[in-house]
C-alpha atoms as a PDB file:
ATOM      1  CA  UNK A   1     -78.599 105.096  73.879  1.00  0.00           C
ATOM      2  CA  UNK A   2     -76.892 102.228  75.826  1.00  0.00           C
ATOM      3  CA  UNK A   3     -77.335  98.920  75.442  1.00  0.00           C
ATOM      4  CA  UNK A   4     -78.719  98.214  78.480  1.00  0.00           C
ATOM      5  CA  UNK A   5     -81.335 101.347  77.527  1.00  0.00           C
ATOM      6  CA  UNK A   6     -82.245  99.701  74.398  1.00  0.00           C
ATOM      7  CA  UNK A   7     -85.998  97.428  75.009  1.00  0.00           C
ATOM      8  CA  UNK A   8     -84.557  93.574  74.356  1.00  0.00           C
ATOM      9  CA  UNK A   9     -86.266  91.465  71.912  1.00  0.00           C
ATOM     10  CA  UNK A  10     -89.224  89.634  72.814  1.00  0.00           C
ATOM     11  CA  UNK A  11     -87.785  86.006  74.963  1.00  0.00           C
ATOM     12  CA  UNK A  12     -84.494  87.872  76.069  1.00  0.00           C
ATOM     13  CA  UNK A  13     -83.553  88.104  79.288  1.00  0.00           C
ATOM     14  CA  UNK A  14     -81.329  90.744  80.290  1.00  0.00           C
ATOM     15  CA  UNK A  15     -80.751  90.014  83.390  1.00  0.00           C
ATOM     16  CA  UNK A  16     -78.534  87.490  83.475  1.00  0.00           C
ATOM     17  CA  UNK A  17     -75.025  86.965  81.157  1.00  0.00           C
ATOM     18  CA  UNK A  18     -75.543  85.502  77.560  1.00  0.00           C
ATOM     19  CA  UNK A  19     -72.455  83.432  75.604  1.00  0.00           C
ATOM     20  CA  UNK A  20     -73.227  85.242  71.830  1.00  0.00           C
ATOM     21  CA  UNK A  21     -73.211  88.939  73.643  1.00  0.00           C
ATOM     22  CA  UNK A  22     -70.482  88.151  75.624  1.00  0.00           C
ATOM     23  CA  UNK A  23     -67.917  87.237  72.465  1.00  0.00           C
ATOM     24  CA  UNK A  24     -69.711  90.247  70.927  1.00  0.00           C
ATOM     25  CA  UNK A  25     -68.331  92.737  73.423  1.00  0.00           C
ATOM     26  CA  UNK A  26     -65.097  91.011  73.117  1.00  0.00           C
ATOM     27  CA  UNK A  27     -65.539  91.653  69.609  1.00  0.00           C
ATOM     28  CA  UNK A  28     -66.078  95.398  70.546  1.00  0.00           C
ATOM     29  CA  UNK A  29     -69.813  95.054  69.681  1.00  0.00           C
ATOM     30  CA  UNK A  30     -72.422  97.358  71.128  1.00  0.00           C
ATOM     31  CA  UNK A  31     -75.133  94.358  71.056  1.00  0.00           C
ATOM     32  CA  UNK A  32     -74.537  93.565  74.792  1.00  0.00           C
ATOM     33  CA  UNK A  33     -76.166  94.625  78.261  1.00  0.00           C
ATOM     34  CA  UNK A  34     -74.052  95.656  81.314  1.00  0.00           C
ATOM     35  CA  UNK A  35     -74.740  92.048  82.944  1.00  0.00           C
ATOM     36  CA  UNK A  36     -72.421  90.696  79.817  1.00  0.00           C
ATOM     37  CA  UNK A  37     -70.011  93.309  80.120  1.00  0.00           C
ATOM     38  CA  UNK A  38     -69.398  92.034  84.450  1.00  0.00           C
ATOM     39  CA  UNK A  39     -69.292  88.383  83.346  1.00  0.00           C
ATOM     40  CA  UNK A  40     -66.956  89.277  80.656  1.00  0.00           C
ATOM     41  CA  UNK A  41     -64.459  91.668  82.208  1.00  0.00           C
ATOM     42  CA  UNK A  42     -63.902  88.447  84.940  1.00  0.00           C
ATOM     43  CA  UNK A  43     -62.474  86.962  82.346  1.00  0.00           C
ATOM     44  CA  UNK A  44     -60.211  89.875  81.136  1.00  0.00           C
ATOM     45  CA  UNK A  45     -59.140  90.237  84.597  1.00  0.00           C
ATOM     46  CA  UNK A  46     -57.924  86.194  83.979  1.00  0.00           C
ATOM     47  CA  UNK A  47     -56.775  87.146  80.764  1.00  0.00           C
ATOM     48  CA  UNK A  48     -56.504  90.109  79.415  1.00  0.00           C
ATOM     49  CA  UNK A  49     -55.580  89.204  75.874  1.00  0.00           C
ATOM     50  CA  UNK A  50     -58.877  87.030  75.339  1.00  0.00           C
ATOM     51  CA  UNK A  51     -60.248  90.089  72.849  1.00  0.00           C
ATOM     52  CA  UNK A  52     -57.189  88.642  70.417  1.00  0.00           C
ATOM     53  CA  UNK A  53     -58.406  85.598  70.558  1.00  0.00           C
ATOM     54  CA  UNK A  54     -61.898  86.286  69.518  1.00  0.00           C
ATOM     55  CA  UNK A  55     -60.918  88.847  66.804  1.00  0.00           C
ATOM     56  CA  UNK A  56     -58.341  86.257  65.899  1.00  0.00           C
ATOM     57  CA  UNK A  57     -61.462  83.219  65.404  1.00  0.00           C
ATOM     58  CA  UNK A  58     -63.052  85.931  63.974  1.00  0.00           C
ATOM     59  CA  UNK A  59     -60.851  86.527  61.294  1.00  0.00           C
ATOM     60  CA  UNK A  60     -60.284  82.438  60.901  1.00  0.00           C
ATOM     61  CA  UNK A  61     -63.805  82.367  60.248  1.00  0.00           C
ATOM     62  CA  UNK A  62     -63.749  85.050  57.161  1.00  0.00           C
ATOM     63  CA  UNK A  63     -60.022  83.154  56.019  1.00  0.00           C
ATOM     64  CA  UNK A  64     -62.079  79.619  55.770  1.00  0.00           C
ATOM     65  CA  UNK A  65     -65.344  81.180  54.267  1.00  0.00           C
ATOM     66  CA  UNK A  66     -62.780  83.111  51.692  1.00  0.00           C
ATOM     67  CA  UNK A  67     -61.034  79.832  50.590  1.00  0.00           C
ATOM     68  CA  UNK A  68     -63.965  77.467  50.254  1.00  0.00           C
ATOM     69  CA  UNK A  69     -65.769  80.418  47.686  1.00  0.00           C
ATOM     70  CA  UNK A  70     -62.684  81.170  45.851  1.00  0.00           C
ATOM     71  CA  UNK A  71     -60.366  78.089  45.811  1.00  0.00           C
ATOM     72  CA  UNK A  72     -62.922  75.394  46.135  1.00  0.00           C
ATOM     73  CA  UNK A  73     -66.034  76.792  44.731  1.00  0.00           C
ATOM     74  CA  UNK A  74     -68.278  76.419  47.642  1.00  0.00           C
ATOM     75  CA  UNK A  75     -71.771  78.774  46.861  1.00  0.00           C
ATOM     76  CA  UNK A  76     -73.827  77.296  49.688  1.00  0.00           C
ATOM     77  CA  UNK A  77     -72.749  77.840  53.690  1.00  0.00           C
ATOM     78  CA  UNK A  78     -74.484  76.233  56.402  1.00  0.00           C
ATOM     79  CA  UNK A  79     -72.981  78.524  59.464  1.00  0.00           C
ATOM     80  CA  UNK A  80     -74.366  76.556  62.981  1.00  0.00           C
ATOM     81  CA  UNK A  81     -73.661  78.761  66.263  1.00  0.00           C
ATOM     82  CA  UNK A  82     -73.355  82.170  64.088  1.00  0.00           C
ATOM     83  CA  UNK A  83     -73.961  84.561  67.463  1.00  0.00           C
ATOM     84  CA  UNK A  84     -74.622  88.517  66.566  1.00  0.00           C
ATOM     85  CA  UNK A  85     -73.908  90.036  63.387  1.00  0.00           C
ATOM     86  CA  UNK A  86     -70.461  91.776  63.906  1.00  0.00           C
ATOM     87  CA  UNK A  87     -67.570  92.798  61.015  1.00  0.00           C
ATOM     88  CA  UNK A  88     -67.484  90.420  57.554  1.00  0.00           C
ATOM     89  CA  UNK A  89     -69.697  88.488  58.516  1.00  0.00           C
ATOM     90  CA  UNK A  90     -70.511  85.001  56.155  1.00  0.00           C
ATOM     91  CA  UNK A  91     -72.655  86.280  53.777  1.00  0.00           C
ATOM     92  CA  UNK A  92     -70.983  89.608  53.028  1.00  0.00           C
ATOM     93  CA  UNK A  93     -67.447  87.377  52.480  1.00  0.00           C
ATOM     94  CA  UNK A  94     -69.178  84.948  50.135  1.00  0.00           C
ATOM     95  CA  UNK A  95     -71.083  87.662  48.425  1.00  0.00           C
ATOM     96  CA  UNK A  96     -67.916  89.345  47.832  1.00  0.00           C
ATOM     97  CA  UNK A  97     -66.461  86.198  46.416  1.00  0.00           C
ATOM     98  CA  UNK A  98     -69.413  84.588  44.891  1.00  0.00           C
ATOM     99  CA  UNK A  99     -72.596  86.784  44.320  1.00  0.00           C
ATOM    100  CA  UNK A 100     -75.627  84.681  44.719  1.00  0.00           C
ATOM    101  CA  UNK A 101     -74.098  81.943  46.901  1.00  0.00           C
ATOM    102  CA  UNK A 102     -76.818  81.251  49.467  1.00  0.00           C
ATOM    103  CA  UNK A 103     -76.154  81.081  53.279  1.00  0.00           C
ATOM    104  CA  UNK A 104     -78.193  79.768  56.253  1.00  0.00           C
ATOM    105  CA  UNK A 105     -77.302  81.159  59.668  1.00  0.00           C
ATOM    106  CA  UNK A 106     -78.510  79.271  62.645  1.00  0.00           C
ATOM    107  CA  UNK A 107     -78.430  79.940  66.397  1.00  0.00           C
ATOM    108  CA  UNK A 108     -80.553  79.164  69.146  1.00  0.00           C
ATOM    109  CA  UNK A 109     -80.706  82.784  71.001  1.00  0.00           C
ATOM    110  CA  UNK A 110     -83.335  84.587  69.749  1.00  0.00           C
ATOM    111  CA  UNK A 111     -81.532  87.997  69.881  1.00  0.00           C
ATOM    112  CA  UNK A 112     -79.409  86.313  67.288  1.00  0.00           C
ATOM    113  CA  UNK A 113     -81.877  85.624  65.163  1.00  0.00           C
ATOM    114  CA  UNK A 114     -83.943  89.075  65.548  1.00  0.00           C
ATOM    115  CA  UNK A 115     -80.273  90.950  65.219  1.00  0.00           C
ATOM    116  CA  UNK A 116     -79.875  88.834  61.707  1.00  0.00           C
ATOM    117  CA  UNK A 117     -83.240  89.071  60.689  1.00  0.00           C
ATOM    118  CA  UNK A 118     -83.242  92.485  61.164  1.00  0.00           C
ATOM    119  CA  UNK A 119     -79.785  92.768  59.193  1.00  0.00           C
ATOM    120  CA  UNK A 120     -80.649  90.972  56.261  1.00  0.00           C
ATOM    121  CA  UNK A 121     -83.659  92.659  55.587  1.00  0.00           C
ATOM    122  CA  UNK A 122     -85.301  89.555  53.572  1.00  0.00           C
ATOM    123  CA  UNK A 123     -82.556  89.252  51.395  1.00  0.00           C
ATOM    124  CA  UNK A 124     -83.510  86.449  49.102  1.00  0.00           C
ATOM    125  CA  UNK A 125     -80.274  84.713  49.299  1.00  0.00           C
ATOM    126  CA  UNK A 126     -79.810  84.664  52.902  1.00  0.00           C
ATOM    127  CA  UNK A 127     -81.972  83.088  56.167  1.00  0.00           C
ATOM    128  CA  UNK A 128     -81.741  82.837  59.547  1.00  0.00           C
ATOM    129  CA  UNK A 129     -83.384  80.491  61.858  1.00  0.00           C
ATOM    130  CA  UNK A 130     -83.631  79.452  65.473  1.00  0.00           C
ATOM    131  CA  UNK A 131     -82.069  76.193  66.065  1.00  0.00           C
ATOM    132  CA  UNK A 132     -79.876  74.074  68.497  1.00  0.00           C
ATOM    133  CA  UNK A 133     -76.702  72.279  67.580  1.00  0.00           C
ATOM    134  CA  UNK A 134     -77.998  69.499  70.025  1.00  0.00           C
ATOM    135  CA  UNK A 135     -80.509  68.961  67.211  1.00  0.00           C
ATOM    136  CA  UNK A 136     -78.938  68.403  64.111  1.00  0.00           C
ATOM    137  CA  UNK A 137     -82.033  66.894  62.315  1.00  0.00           C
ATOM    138  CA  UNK A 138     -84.369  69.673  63.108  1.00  0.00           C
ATOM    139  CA  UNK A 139     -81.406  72.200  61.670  1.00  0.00           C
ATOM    140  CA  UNK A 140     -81.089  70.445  58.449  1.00  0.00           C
ATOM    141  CA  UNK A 141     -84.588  70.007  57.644  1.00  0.00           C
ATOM    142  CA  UNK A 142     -85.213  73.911  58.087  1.00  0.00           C
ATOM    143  CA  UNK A 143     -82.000  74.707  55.856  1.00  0.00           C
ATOM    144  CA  UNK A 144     -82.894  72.551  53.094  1.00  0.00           C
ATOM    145  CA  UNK A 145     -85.728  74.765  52.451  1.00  0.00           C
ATOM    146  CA  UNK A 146     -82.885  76.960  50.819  1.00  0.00           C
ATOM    147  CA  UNK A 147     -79.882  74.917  51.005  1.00  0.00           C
ATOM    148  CA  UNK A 148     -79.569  72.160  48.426  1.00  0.00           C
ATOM    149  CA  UNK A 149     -78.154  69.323  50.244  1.00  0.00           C
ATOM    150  CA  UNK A 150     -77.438  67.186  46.802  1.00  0.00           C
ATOM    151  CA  UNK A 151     -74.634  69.954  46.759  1.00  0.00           C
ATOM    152  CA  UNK A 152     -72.125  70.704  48.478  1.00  0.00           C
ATOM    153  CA  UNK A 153     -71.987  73.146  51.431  1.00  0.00           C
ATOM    154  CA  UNK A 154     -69.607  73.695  54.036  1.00  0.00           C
ATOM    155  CA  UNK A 155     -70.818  73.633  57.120  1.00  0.00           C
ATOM    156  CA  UNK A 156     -69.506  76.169  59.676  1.00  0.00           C
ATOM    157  CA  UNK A 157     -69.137  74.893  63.288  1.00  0.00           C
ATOM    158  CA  UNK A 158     -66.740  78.363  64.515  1.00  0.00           C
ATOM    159  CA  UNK A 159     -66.318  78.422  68.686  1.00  0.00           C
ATOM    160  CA  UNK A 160     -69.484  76.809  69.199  1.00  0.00           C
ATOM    161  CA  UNK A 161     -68.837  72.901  69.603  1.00  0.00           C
ATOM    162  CA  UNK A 162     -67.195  73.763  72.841  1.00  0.00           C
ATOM    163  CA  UNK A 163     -70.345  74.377  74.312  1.00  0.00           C
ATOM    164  CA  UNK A 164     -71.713  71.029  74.041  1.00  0.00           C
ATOM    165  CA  UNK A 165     -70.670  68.800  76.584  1.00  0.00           C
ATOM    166  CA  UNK A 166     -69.034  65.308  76.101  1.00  0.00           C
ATOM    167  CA  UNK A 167     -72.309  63.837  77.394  1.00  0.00           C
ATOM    168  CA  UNK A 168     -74.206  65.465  74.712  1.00  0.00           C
ATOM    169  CA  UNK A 169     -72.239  63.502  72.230  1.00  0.00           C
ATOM    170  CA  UNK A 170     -70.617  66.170  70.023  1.00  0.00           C
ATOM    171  CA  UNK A 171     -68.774  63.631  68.139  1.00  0.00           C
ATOM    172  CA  UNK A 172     -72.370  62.005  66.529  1.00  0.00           C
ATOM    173  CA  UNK A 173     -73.866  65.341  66.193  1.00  0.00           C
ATOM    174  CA  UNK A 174     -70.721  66.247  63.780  1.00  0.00           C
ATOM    175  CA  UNK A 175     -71.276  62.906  62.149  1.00  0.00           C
ATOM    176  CA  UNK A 176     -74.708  63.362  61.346  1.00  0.00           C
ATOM    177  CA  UNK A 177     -73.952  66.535  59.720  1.00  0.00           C
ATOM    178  CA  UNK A 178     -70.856  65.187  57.745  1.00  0.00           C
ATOM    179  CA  UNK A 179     -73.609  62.761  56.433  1.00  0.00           C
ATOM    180  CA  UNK A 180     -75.763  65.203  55.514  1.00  0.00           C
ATOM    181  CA  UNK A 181     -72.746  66.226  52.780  1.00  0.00           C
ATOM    182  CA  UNK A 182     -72.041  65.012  49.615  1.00  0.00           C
ATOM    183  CA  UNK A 183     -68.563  64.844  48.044  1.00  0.00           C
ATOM    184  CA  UNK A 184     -67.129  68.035  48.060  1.00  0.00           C
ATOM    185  CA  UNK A 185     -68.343  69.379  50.873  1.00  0.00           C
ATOM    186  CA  UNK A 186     -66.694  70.945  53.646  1.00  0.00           C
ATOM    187  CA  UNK A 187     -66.255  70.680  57.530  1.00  0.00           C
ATOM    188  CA  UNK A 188     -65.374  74.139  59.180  1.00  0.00           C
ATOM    189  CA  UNK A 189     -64.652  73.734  62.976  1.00  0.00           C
ATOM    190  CA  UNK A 190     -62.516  76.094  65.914  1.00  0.00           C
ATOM    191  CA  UNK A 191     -62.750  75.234  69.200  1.00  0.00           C
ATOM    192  CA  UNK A 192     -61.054  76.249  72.527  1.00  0.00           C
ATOM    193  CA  UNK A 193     -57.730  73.876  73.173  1.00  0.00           C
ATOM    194  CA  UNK A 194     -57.221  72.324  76.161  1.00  0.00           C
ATOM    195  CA  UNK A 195     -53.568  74.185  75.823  1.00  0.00           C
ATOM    196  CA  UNK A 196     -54.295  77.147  78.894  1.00  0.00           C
ATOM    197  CA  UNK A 197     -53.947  77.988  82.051  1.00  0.00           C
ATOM    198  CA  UNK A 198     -55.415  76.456  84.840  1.00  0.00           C
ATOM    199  CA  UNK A 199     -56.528  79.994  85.946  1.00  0.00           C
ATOM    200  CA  UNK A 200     -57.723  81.572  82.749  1.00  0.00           C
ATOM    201  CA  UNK A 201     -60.024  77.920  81.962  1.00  0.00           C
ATOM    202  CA  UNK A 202     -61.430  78.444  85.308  1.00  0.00           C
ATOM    203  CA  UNK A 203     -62.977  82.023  84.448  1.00  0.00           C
ATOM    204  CA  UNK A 204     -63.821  81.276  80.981  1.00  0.00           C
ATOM    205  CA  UNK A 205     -65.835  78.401  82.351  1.00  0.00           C
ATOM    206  CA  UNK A 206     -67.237  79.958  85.194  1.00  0.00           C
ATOM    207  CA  UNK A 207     -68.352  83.122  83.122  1.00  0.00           C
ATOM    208  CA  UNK A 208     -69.606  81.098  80.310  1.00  0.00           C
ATOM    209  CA  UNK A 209     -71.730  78.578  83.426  1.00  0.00           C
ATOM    210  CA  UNK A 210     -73.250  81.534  84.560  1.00  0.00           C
ATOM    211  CA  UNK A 211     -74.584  82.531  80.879  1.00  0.00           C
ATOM    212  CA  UNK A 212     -75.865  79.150  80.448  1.00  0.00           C
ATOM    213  CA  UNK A 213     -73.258  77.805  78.302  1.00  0.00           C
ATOM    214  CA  UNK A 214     -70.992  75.797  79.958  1.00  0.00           C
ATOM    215  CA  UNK A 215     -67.753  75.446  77.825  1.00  0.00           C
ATOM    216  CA  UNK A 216     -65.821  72.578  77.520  1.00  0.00           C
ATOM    217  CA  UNK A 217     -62.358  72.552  76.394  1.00  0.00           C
ATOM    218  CA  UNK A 218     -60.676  69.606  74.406  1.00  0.00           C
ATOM    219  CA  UNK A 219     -57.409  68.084  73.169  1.00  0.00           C
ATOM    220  CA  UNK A 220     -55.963  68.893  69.672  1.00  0.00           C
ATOM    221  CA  UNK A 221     -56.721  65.002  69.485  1.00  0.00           C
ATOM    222  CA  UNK A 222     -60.109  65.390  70.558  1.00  0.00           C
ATOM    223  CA  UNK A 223     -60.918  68.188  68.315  1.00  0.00           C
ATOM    224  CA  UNK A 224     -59.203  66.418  64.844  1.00  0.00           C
ATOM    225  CA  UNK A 225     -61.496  63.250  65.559  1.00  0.00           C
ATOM    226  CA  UNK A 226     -64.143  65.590  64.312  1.00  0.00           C
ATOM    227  CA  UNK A 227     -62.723  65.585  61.173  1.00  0.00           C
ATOM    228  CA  UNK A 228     -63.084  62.032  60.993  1.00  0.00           C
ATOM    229  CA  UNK A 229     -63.425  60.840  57.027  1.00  0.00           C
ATOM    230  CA  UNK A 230     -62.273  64.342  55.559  1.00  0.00           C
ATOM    231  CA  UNK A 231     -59.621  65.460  54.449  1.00  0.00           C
ATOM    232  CA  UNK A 232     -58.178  68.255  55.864  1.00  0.00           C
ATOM    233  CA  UNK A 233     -56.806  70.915  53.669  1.00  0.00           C
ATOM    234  CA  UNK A 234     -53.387  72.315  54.671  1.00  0.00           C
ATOM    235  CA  UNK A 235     -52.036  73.399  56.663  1.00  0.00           C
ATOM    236  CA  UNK A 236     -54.506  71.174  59.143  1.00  0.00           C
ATOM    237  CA  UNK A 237     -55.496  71.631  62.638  1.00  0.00           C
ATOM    238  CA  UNK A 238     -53.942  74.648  63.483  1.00  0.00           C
ATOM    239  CA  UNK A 239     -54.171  78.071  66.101  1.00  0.00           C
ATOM    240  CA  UNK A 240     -56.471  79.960  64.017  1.00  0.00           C
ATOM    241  CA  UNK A 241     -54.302  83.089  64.367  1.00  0.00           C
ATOM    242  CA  UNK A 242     -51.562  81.257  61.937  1.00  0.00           C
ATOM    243  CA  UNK A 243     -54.489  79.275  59.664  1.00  0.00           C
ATOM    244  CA  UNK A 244     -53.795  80.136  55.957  1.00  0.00           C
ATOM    245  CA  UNK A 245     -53.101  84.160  57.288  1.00  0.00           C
ATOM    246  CA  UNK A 246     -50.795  86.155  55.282  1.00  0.00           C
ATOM    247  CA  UNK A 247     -49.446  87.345  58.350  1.00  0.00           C
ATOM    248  CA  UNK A 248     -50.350  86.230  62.267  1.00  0.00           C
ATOM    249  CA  UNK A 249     -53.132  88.255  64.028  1.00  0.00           C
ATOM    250  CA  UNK A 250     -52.383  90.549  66.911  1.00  0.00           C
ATOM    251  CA  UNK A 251     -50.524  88.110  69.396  1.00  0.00           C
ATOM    252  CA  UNK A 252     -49.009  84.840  69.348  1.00  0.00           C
ATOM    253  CA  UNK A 253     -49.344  81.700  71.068  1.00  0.00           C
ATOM    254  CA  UNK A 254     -47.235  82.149  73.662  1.00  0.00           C
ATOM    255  CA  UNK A 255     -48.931  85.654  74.720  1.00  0.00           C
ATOM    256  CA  UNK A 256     -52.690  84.550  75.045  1.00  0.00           C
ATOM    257  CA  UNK A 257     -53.433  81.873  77.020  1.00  0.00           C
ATOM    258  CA  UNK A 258     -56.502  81.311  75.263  1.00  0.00           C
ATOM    259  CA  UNK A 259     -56.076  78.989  72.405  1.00  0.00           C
ATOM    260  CA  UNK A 260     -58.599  78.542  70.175  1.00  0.00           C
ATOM    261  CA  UNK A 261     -57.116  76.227  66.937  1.00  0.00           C
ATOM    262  CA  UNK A 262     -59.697  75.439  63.492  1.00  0.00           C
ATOM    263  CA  UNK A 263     -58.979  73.578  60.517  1.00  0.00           C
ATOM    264  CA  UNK A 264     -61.045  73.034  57.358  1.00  0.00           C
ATOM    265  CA  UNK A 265     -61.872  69.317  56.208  1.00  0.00           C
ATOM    266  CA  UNK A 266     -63.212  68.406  52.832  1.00  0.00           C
ATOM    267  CA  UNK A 267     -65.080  65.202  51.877  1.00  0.00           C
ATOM    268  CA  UNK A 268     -63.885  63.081  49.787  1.00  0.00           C
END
C-alpha cells in the first residue's frame, strides 16, 4: 500500500510537508506521504546530491553513538530530534556495543513517536516520548524517569539544532542540557554549515518553512560555541562525511553543496 494509502496516526496531518518525513524519504524511507515527497524533490531539483548528505549525517550519527559505547563507555543516550526510525538506528548500535545500555528518544511529531513506539515494542531498555527541544526542562524531567542523570549520558543533538532559530536561543537551550551532565558526559551535535550555495539554502529553507520547520544555517564558529566547556574529541568539528570514518561517504565536499559538519564534545 502507499504511503499516502496508509490511515496517519491520530494528530498527523497529511496534508501539508513534515521536516522528520521529509529527511526520511531522503533517507529512502517509505514513512512519508506524497505532500513530503513535492516539498522534497524542490530541493533535489536545487541539489541533487542532498540524499548524500543525509545518509552521510546518518552514518555520523551511528560513528558517534559507536565511539561513545565502545571507546568511552557511554551506556545511557539521550537522542533529542530522533525523527522516524530508519537503518541502525541508536539503540540497535548501542545494543550491539553495550547490551543493556538504556536510550531515550525524543521528538515532538507524534508520528515519530507512534513509528518508535510501535518499533520498540515496550522494550524495557528503551522509551520514547513527545517533547520539544525549545523545552529542555520538560525533556529532562521525562528522561530521568529512565535515564540516570548522576551518570553520564551523551546527549544526541543530530540535524536538529538548525531548526531552532537564533531568537529561540539555541545557545542556552544547549547549556542547560550540558548542565544537566556530569563529568564524563558527552555533547553530540551536526548541523547544516553556512558553507552552500545561495541557491540550494534558498530551497532547503523554503521546503523546510513550508513543513513548519524553518532551518537556520550557521557558521563553523557558531556551531563550535555549542561546545562551549567540553572538550572535543578528535578530530573536532568536522563534515560529518570525514568524522572518525574509515573511509569518506559517497561524495565529498566539494560535490554536495549541502554541508552538514558534527563533532563530539566530552565534559570534563
Amino acid at each position: 500500500m502507499a504511503p499516502e494509502e496508509r490511515p496517519a496516526p491520530t494528530g498527523v496531518d497529511t496534508t501539508i510537508p513534515n521536516g522528520a518525513r521529509i529527511y526520511d524519504y531522503m533517507l529512502g524511507g517509505k514513512d512519508n506521504y506524497a505532500v513530503d515527497r513535492e516539498a522534497a524533490e524542490r530541493m533535489l531539483a536545487a541539489n541533487p546530491l542532498a540524499p548524500l548528505t543525509a545518509r552521510a549525517n546518518r552514518d555520523f550519527l551511528g560513528r558517534a553513538v559507536r565511539f561513545l559505547a565502545e571507546e568511552r563507555g557511554i551506556r545511557q543516550f539521550l537522542d533529542i530530534g530522533t525523527g522516524l526510525p530508519t537503518r541502525q538506528n541508536v539503540h540497535e548500535v548501542a545494543h550491539e556495543c553495550a547490551p543493556g545500555s538504556r536510550v531515550v528518544y525524543v521528538d515532538y511529531d507524534p508520528l515519530v513517536v507512534a513509528h518508535g513506539q510501535a518499533l520498540l515494542g515496550g522494550a524495557p531498555e528503551v522509551a520514547v516520548i513527545q517533547g520539544d527541544l525549545r523545552d529542555p526542562e520538560a525533556i529532562l524531567a521525562d528522561a530521568a524517569k529512565l535515564i540516570d542523570f548522576d551518570e553520564p549520558v551523551a546527549v544526541l543533538l543530530v540535524a536538529v539544532l538548525h531548526f531552532i532559530s537564533d531568537d529561540e536561543g539555541p545557545g542556552a537551550i544547549v547549556e542547560r542540557l550540558r548542565d544537566a551532565m556530569v563529568p564524563g558526559g558527552h555533547l553530540v551535535v551536526s548541523h547544516t554549515a553556512l558553507e552552500s550555495t545561495t541557491e540550494v539554502m534558498a530551497t532547503a529553507q523554503q521546503g523546510f518553512r513550508m513543513a513548519g520547520a524553518p532551518l537556520t544555517p550557521r557558521t563553523r564558529a557558531a556551531i563550535g560555541g555549542f561546545f562551549s566547556g567540553l572538550e572535543l574529541v578528535e578530530p573536532g568539528l568536522a563534515n560529518v562525511r570525514e568524522w572518525r570514518a574509515a573511509e569518506p561517504s559517497a561524495g565529498t565536499a566539494a560535490s554536495t553543496p549541502w554541508t552538514i559538519v558534527g563533532g563530539v564534545g566530552r565534559k570534563p
